[in-house]
Protein backbone atom coordinates (compact mmCIF):
# COMPACT_ATOMS: atom_id res chain seq x y z
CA UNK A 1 12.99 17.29 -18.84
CA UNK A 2 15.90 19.16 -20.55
CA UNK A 3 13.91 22.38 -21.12
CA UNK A 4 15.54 24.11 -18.59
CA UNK A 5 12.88 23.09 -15.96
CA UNK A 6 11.75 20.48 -13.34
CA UNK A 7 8.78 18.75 -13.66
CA UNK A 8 7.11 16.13 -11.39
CA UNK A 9 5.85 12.93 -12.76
CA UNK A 10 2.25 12.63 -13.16
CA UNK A 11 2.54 10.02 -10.23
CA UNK A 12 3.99 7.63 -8.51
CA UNK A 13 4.62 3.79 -9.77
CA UNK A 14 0.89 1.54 -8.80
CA UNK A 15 -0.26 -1.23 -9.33
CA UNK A 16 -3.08 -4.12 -8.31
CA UNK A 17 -2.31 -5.47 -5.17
CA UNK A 18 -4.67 -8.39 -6.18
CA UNK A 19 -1.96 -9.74 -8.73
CA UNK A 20 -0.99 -12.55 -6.20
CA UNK A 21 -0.47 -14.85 -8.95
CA UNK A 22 2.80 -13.56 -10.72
CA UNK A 23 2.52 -16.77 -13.41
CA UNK A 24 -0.11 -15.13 -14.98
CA UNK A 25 0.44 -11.37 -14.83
CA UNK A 26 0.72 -9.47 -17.91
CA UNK A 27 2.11 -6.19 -19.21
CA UNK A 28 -1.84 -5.53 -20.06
CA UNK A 29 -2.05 -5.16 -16.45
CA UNK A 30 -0.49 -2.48 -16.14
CA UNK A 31 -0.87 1.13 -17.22
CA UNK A 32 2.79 2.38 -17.65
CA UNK A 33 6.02 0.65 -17.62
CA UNK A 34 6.81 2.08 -14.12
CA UNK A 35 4.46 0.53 -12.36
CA UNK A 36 5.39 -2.88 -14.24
CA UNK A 37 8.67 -2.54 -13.18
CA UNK A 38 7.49 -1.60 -9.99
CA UNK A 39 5.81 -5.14 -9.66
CA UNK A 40 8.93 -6.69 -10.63
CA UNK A 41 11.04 -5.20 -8.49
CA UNK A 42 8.90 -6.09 -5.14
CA UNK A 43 8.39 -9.29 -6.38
CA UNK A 44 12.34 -9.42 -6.59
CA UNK A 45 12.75 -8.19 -3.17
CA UNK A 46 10.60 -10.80 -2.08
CA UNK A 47 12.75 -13.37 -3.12
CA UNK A 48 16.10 -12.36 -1.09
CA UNK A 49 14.84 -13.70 2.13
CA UNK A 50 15.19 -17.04 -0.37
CA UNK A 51 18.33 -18.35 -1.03
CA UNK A 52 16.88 -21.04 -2.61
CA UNK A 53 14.84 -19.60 -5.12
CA UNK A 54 17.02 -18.59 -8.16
CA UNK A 55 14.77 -16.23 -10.38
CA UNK A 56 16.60 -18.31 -13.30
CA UNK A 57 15.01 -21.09 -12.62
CA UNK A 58 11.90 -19.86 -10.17
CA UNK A 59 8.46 -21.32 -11.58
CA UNK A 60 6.50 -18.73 -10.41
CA UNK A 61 8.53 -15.88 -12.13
CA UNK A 62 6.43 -13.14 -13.97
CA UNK A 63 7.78 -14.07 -17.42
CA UNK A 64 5.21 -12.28 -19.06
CA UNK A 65 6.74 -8.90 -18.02
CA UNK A 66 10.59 -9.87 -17.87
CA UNK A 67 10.82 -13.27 -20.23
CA UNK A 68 14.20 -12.75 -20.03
CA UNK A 69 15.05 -12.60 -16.25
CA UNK A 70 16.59 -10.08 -16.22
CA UNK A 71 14.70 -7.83 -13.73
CA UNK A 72 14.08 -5.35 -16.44
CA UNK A 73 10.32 -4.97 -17.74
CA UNK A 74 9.95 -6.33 -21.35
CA UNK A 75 6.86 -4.06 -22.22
CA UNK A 76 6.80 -2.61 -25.50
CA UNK A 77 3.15 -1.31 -25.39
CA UNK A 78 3.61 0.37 -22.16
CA UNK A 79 5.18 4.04 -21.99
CA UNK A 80 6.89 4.99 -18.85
CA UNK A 81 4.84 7.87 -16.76
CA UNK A 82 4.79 10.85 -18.21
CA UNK A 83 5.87 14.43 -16.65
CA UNK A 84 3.84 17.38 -15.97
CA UNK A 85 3.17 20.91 -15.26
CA UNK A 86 0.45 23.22 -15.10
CA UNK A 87 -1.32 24.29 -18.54
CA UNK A 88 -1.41 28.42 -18.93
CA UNK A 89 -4.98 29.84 -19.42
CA UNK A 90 -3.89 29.65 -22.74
CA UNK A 91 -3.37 25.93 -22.78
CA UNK A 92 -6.40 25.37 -20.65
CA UNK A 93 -8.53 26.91 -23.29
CA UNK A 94 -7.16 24.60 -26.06
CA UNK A 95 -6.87 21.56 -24.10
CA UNK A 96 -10.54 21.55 -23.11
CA UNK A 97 -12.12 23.28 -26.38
CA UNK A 98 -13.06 26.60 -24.72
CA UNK A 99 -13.04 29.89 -25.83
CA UNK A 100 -11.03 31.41 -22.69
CA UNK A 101 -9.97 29.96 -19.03
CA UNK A 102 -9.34 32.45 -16.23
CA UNK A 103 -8.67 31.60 -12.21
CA UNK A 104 -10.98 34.05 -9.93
CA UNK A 105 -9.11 36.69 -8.33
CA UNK A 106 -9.48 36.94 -3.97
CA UNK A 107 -12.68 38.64 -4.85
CA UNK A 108 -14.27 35.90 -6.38
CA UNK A 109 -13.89 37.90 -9.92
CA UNK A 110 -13.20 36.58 -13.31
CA UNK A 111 -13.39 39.05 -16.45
CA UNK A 112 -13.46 37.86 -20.13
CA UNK A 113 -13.84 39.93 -23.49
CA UNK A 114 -15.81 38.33 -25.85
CA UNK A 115 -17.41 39.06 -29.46
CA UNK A 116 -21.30 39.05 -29.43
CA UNK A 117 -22.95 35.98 -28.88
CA UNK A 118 -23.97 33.22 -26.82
CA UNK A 119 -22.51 31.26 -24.55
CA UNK A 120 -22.14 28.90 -21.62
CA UNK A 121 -19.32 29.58 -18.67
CA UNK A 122 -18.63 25.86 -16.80
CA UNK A 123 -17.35 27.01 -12.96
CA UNK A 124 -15.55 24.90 -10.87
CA UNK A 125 -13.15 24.37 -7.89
CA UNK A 126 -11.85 21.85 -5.61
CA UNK A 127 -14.82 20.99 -3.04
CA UNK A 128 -17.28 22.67 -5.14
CA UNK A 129 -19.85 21.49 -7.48
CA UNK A 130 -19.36 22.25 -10.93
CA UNK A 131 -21.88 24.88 -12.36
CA UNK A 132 -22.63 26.09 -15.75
CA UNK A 133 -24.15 28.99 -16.95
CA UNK A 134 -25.61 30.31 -20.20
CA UNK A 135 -25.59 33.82 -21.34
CA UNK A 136 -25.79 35.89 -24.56
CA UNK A 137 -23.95 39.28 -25.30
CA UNK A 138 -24.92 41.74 -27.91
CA UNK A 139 -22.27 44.34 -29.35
CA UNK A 140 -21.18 46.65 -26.51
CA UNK A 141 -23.47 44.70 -24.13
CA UNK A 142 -21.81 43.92 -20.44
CA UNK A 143 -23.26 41.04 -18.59
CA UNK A 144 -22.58 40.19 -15.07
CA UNK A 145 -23.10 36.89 -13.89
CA UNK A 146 -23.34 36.23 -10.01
CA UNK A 147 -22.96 32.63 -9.66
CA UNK A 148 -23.98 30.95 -6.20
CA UNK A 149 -21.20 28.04 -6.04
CA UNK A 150 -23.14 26.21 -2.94
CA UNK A 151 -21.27 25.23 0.31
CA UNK A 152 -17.63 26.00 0.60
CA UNK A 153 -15.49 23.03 1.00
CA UNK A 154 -13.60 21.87 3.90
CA UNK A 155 -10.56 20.37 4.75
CA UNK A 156 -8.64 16.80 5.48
CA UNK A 157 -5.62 16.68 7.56
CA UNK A 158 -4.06 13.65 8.26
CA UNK A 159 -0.95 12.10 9.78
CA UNK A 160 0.36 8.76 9.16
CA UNK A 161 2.24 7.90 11.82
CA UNK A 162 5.30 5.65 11.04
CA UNK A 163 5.18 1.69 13.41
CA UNK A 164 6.59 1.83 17.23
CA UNK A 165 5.88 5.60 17.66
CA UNK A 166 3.38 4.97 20.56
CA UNK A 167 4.60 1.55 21.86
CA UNK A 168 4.00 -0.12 23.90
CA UNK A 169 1.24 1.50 24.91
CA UNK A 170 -1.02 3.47 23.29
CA UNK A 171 0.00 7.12 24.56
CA UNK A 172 -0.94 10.70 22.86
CA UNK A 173 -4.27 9.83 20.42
CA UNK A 174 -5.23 12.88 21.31
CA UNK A 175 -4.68 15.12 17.90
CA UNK A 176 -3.70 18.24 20.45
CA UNK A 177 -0.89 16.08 21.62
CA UNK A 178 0.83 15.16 18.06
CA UNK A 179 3.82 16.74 18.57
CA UNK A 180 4.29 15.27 21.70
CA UNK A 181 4.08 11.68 20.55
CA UNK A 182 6.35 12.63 17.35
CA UNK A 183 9.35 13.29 19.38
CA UNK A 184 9.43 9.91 20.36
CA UNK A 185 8.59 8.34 16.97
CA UNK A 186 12.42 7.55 16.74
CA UNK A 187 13.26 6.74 19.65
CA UNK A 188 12.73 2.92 18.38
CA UNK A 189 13.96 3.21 14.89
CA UNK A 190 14.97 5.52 12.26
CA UNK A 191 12.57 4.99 9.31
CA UNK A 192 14.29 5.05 5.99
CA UNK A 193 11.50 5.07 3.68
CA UNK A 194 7.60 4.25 3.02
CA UNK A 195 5.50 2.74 -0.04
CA UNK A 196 1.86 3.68 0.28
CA UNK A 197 -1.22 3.58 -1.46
CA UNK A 198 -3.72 5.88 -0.12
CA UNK A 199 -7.41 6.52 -1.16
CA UNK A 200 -10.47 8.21 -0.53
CA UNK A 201 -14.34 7.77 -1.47
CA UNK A 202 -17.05 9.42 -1.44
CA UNK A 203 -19.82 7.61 1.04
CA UNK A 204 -19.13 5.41 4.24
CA UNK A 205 -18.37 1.53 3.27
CA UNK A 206 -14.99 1.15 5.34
CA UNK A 207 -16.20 -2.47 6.98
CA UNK A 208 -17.10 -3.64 2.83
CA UNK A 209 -13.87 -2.15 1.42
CA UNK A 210 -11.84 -4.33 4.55
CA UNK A 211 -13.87 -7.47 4.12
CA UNK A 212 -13.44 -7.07 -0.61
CA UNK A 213 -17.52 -6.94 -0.54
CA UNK A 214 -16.96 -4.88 -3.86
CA UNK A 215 -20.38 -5.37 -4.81
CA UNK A 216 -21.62 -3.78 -1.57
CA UNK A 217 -18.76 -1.12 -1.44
CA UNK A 218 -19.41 -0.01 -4.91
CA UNK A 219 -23.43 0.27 -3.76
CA UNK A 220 -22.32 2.93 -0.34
CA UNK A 221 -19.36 4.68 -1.85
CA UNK A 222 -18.36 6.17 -5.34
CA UNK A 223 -14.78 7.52 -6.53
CA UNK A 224 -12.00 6.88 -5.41
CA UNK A 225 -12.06 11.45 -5.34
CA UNK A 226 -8.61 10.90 -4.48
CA UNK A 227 -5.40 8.51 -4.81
CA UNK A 228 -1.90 9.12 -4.21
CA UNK A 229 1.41 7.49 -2.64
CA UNK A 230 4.25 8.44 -0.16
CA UNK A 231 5.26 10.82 -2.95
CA UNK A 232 2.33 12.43 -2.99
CA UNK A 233 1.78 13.34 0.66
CA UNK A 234 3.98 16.06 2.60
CA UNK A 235 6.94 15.24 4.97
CA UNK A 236 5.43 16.24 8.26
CA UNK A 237 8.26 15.86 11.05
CA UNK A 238 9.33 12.96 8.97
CA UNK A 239 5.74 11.18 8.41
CA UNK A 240 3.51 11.03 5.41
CA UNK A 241 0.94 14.19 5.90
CA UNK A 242 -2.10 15.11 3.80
CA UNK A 243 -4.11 17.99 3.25
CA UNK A 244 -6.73 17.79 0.56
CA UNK A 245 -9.95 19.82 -0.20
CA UNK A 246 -13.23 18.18 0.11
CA UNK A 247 -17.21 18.75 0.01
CA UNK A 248 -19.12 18.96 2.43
CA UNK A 249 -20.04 14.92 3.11
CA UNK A 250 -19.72 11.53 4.32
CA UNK A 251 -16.25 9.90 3.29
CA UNK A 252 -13.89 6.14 3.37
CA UNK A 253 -10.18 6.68 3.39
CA UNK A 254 -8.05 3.63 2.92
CA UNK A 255 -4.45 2.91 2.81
CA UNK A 256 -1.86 0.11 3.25
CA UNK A 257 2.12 0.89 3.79
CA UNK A 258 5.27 -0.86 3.61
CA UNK A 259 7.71 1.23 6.07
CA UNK A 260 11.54 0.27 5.76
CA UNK A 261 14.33 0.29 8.02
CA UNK A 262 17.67 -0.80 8.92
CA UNK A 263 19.18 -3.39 11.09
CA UNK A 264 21.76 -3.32 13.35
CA UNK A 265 23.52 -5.52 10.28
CA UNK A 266 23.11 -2.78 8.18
CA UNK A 267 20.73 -5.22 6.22
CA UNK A 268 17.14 -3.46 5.24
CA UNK A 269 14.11 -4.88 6.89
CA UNK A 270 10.08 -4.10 6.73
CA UNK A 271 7.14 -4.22 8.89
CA UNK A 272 3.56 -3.77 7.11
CA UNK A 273 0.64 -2.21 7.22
CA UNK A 274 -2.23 -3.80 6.33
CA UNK A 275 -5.23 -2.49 4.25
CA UNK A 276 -7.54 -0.73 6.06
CA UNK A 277 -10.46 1.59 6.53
CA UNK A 278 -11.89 4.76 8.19
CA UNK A 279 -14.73 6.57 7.56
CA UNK A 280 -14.68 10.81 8.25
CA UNK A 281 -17.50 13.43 7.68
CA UNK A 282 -16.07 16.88 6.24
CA UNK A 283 -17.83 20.26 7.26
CA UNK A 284 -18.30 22.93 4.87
CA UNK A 285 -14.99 25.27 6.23
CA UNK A 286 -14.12 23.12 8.80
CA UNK A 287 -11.08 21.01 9.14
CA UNK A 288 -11.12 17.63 9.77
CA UNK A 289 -7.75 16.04 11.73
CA UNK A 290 -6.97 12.52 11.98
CA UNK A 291 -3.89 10.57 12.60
CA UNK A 292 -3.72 6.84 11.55
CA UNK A 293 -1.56 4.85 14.01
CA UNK A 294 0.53 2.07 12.07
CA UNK A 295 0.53 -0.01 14.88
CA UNK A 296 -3.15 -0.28 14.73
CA UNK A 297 -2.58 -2.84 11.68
CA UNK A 298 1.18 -3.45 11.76
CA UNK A 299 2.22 -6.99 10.16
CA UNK A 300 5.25 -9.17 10.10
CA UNK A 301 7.08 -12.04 9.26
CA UNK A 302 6.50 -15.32 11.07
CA UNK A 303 9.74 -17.50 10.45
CA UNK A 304 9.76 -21.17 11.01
CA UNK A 305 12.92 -23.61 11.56
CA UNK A 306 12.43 -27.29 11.10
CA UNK A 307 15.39 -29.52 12.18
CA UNK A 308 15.80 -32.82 12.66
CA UNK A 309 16.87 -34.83 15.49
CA UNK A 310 20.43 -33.72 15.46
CA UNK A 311 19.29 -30.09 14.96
CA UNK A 312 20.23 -30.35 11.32
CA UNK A 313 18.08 -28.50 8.49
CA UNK A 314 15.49 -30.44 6.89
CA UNK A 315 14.20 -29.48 3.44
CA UNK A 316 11.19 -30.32 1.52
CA UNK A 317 8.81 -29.95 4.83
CA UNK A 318 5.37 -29.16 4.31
CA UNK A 319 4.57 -26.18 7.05
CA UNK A 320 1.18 -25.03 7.79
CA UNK A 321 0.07 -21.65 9.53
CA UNK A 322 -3.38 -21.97 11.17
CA UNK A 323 -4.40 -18.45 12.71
CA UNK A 324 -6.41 -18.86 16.04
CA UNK A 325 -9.96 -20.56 14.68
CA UNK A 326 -7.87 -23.23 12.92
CA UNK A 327 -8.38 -21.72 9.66
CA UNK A 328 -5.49 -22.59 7.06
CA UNK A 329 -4.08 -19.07 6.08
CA UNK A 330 -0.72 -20.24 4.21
CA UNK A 331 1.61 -23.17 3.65
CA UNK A 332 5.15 -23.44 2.60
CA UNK A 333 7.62 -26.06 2.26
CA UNK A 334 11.15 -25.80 3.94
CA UNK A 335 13.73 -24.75 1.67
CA UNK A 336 17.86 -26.50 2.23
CA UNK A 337 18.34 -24.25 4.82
CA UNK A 338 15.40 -25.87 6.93
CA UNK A 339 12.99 -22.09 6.65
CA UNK A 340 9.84 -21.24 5.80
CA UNK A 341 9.17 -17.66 5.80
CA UNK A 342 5.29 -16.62 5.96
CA UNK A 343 5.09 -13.06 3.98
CA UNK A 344 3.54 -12.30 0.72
CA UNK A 345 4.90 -8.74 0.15
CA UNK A 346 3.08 -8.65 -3.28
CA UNK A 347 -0.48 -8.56 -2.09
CA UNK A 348 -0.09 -7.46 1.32
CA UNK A 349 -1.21 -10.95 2.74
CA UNK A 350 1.24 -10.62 6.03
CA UNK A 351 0.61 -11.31 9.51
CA UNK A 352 -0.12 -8.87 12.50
CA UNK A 353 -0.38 -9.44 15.86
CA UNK A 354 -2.18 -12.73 17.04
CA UNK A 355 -2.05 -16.51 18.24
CA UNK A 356 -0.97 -18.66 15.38
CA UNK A 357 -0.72 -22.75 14.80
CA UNK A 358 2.21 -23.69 12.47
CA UNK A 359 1.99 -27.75 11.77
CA UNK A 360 5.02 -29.17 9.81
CA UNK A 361 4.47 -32.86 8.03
CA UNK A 362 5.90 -35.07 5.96
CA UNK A 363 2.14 -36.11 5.41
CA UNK A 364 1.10 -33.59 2.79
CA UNK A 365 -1.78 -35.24 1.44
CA UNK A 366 -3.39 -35.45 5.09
CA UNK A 367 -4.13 -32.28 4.82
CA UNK A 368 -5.44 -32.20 1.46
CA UNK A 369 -2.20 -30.18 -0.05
CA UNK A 370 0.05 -31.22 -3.07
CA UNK A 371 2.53 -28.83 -2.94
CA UNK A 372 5.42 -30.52 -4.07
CA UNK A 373 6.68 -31.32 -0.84
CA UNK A 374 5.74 -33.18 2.33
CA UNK A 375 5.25 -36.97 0.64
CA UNK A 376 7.93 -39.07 1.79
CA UNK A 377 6.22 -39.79 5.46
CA UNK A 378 9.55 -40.00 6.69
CA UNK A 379 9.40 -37.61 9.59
CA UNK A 380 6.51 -37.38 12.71
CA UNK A 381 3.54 -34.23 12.14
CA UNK A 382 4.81 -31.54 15.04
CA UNK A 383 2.66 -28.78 16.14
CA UNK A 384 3.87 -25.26 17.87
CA UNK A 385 1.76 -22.43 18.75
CA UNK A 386 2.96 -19.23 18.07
CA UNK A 387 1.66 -15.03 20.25
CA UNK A 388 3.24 -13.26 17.32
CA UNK A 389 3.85 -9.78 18.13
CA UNK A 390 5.32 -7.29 15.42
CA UNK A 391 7.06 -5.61 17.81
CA UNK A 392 8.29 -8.38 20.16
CA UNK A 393 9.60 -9.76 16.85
CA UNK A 394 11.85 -6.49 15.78
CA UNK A 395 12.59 -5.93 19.50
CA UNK A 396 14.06 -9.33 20.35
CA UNK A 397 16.90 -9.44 17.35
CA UNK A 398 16.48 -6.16 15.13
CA UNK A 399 14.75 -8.40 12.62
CA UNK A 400 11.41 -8.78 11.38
CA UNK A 401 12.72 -10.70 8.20
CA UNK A 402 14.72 -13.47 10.77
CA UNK A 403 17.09 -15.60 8.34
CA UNK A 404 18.75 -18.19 10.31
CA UNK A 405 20.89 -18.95 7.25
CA UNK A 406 22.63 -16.34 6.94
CA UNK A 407 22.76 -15.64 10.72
CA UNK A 408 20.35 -12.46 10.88
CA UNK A 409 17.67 -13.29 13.76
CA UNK A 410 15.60 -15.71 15.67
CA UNK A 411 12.23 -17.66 13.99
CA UNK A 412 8.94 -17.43 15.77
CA UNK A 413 9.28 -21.25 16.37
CA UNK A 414 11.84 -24.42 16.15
CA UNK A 415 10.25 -27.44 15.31
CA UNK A 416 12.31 -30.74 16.00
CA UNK A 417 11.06 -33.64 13.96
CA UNK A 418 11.37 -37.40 14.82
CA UNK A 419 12.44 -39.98 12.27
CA UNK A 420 9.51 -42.43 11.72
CA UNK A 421 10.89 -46.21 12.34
CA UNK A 422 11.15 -47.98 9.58
């Protein structure tokens, strides 16, 4: 910057979607200040559905990024990410110790003038193998190499196709009818913006990448041989598109997304995508088209209210959330306001369509939990089952994010707790 130019950054902010545990995260964890701060800030965001939580005084707050609080990245070490642009021949040549670089012309041609000697020419492209050939010159001597550079490549092309576009019911999969089902990917909502993370590796281990097998994932697949973000893909019509070069082979793609919007409170809202997996074959000088339907693995917010027998807020509740098997996936405890709000934006751990059991007690250590709250067994256990839908949930008040509170929604379920006698 400031050279008369523009010059894109060498990517996007990242950063592991495994640190759940923001009391222990470091600025070692990160590669460059960006995606530190990047961190922060959703861990930030995730706090405003909280009015309770002050990040003054929050335990769980990543002090060893921001000791101060501040929501600015303490990180000496770290060095923001850089900018770039592409190296001239010249450049090349230095950067990677050669003697010359050249791009083939449309004829396949590359011509260097060298000294006599001996010497090896490395030849590469996107989708090709890399091949390297030796060859000696003597003084005057011309030597023409024909190099056979194996099968062509072929081609990815893929839409991401933003949540509600074909819903309720699952209408144009058919890639010939894309533009069709586009024109109707607002008629729900106007997307404002995405976060993605988006990768692809070489073999087929979709089902180990979705279940974290990493040991068998790591044994099927190698790479990633590509990564990017939102900012990394074309606007297509308004949706993330990509169109990347590929050999010929067996591939995984995975991706998660956070899409955001705006309510009719001119408040912003989300609804998630979870991680997930495909697997594709690419044909040497074919393209390959597939569209990944958001609804396929859209997620929400399940809200819970817990009032008493007057319909007044109770705090310090211990609440539950079972999914369908009666497998504990979360727990929270009611905050003054009488919520507890089931999302963890930092590691993707939200909820998509399903049958859920949310129990709220006074009886924490029942249930084997010491979470703080839940001990004073003053209050009967009540039970609710919840058929969350994502979009039943934004269609029925706007919200996803439903924050009683402050007025902004309805909760997936009211529990009304009885006083135990004394």
């Amino acid at each position: 910057p400031g050279q008369g130019e523009v010059y894109d950054r060498l990517r996007g902010p990242e950063y592991d979607v495994s640190l759940s545990d923001s009391r222990y995260v470091e600025c070692s964890d990160f590669e460059y200040l960006d995606d530190a701060q990047q961190y922060l800030d959703d861990y930030l965001w995730g706090l405003l559905g909280d009015d309770s939580i002050d990040p003054r005084f929050d335990p769980n707050y990543p002090t060893g990024i921001d000791p101060n609080r501040d929501g600015v990245v303490d990180c000496s070490t770290l060095y923001p990410i850089p900018y770039i642009r592409p190296a001239t021949d010249e450049e090349a040549a230095e950067i990677l110790g050669a003697v010359a670089v050249q791009e083939t012309d449309e004829n396949g041609d590359a011509t260097f003038d060298l000294p006599a000697g001996c010497y090896y020419a490395v030849i590469g492209g996107l989708g090709y193998e890399t091949t390297v050939e030796e060859f000696c010159l003597e003084p005057g001597e011309t030597e023409v190499n024909e190099v056979n550079m194996g099968e062509a490549p072929g081609y990815l092309e893929k839409w991401f196709v933003p949540p509600f576009c074909d819903y309720p019911t699952p209408g144009a999969r058919d890639i010939e009818d894309i533009d069709g089902l586009l024109e109707d990917c607002y008629r729900y909502l106007d997307w404002d913006d995405v976060s993605m993370s988006v990768s692809i590796f070489e073999g087929s281990c979709a089902e180990a990448m979705e279940t974290g097998d990493d040991d068998t994932a790591e044994d099927l697949c190698d790479g990633p041989v590509y990564w990017g973000g939102a900012n990394d893909l074309y606007p297509w019509e308004g949706i993330p598109y990509l169109f990347v070069t590929l050999a010929e082979g067996n591939y995984t793609l995975c991706w998660y997304g956070i899409w955001s919007y705006t309510t009719n409170q001119d408040t912003e809202d989300y609804v998630y995508v979870t991680f997930n997996c495909e697997e594709f074959s690419i044909t040497s000088e074919e393209t390959t088209q597939l569209v990944n339907y958001s609804d396929d693995h859209a997620a929400g917010r399940i809200d819970v209210l817990v009032l008493d027998e007057e319909s007044q807020p109770i705090e310090g509740i211990l609440v539950l959330l079972f999914d369908q098997g009666g497998n504990l996936l979360n727990w929270e405890c009611t905050d003054q306001d009488g919520e507890a709000d089931f999302d963890t934006p930092l590691d993707i751990g939200v909820y998509g369509d399903g049958n859920y059991t949310v129990t709220a007690t006074d009886s924490a250590p029942q249930y084997g939990i010491f979470a703080g709250c839940g001990y004073d067994d003053e209050y009967e256990t009540q039970n609710a089952s919840i058929a969350y839908s994502v979009f039943a949930d934004w269609d029925n008040d706007t919200f996803v994010n439903d924050d009683v509170s402050d007025g902004y929604g309805d909760p997936e379920a009211i529990l009304a707790l009885t006083a135990v006698a004394p």
